[in-house]
N, C-alpha and C. Protein backbone atom coordinates (compact mmCIF):
# COMPACT_ATOMS: atom_id res chain seq x y z
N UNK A 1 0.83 -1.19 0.00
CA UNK A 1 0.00 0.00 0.00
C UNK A 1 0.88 1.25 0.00
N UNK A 2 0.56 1.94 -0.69
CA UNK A 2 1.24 3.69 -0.79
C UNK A 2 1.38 4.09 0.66
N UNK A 3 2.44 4.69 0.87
CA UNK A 3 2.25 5.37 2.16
C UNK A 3 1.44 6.87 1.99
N UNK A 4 0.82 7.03 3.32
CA UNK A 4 0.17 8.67 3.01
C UNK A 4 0.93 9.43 3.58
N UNK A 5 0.57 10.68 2.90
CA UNK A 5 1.54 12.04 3.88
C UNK A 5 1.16 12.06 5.33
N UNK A 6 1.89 12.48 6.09
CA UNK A 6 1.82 12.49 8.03
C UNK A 6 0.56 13.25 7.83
N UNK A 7 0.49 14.53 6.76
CA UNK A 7 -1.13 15.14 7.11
C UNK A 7 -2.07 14.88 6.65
N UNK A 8 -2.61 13.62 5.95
CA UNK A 8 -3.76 12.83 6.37
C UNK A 8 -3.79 12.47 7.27
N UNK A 9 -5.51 12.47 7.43
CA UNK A 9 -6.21 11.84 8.14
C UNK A 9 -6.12 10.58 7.95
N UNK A 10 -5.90 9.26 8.64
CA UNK A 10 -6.80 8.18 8.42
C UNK A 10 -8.11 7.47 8.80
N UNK A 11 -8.74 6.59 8.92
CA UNK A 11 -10.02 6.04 8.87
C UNK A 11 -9.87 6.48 10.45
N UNK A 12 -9.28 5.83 11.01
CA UNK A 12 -9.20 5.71 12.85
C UNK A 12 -9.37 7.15 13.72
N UNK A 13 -8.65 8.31 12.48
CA UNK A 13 -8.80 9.85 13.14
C UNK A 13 -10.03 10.53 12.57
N UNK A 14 -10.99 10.02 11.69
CA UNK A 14 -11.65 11.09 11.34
C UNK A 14 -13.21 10.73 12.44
N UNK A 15 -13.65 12.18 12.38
CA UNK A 15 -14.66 12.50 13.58
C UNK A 15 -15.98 11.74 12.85
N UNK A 16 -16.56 10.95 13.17
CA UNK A 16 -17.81 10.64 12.66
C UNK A 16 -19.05 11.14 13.39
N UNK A 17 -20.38 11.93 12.77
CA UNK A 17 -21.39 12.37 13.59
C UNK A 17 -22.50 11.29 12.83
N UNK A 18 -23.57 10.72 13.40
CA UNK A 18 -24.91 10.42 13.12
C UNK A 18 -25.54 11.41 12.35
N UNK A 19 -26.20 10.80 11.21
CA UNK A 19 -26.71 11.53 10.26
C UNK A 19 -28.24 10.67 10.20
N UNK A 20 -29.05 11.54 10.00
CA UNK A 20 -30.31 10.76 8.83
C UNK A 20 -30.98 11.17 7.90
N UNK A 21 -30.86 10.32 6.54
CA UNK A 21 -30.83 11.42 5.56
C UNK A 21 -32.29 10.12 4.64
N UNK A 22 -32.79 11.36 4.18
CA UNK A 22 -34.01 10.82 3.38
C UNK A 22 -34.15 9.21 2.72
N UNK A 23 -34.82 8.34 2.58
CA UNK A 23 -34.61 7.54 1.93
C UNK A 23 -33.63 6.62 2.50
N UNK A 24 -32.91 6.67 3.58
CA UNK A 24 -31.68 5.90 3.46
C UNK A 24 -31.58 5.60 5.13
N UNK A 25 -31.92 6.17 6.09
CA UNK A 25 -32.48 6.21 7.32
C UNK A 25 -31.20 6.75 8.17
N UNK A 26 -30.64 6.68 9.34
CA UNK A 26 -29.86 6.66 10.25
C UNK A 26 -27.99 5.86 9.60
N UNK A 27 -27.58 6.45 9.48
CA UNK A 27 -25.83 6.50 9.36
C UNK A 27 -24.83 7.38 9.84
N UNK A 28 -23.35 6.75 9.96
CA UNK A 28 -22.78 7.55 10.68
C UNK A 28 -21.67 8.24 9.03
N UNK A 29 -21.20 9.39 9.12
CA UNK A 29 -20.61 10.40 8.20
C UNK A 29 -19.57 10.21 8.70
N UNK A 30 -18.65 10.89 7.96
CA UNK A 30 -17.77 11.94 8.74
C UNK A 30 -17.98 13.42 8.15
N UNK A 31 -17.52 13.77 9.92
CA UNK A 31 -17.92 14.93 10.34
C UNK A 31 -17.66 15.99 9.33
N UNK A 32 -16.90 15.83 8.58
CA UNK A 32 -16.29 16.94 7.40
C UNK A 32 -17.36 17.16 6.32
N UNK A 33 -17.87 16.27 5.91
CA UNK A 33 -18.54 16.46 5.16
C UNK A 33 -20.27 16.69 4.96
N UNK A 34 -20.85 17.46 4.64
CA UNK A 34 -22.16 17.92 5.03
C UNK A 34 -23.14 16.80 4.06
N UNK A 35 -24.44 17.31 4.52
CA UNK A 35 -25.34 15.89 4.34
C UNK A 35 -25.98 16.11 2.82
N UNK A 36 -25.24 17.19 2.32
CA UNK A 36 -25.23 17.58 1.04
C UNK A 36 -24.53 16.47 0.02
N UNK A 37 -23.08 16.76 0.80
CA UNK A 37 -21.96 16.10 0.03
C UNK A 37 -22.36 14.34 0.30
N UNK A 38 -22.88 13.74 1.39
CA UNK A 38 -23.01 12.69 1.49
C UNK A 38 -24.21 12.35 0.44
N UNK A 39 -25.18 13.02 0.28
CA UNK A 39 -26.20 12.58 -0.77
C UNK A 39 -25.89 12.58 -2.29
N UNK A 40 -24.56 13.46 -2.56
CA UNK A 40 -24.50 13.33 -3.59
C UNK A 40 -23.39 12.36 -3.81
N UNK A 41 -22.73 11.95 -3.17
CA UNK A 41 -21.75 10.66 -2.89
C UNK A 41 -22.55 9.80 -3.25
N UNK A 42 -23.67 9.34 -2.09
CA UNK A 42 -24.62 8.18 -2.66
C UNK A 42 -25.11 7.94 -3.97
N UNK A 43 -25.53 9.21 -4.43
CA UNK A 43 -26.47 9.19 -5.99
C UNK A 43 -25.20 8.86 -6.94
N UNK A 44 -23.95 9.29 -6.82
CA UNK A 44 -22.65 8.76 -7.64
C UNK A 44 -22.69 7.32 -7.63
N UNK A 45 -22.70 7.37 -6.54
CA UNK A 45 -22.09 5.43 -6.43
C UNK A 45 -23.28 4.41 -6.66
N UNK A 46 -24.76 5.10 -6.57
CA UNK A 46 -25.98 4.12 -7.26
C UNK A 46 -25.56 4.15 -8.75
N UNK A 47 -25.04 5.44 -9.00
CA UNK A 47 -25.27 5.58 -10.69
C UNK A 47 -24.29 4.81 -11.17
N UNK A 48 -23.40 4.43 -10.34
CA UNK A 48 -22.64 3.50 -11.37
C UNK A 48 -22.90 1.93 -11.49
N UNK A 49 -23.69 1.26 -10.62
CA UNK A 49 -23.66 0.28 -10.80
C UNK A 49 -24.22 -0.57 -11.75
């Protein structure tokens, strides 16, 4: 595996908050990203399959 730069984040440091977002019920995020960016994450990754 690639090493990352010291200033990433990895999986273990990032802040996760509880979200619940339409259609999809109760999940946890991370905290960085708004429930904007998470919905349109989702609609990416349906559209490709």
């Amino acid at each position: 595996m690639a090493k990352r730069p010291k200033t990433m984040k990895t999986n273990a440091d990032t802040e996760y908050r509880q979200t619940v977002l339409p259609g999809i019920g109760r999940i946890k995020v991370p905290a960085h990203l708004s429930d904007d960016d998470i919905l349109k994450e989702i609609r990416e990754s349906d559209s490709q399959k």
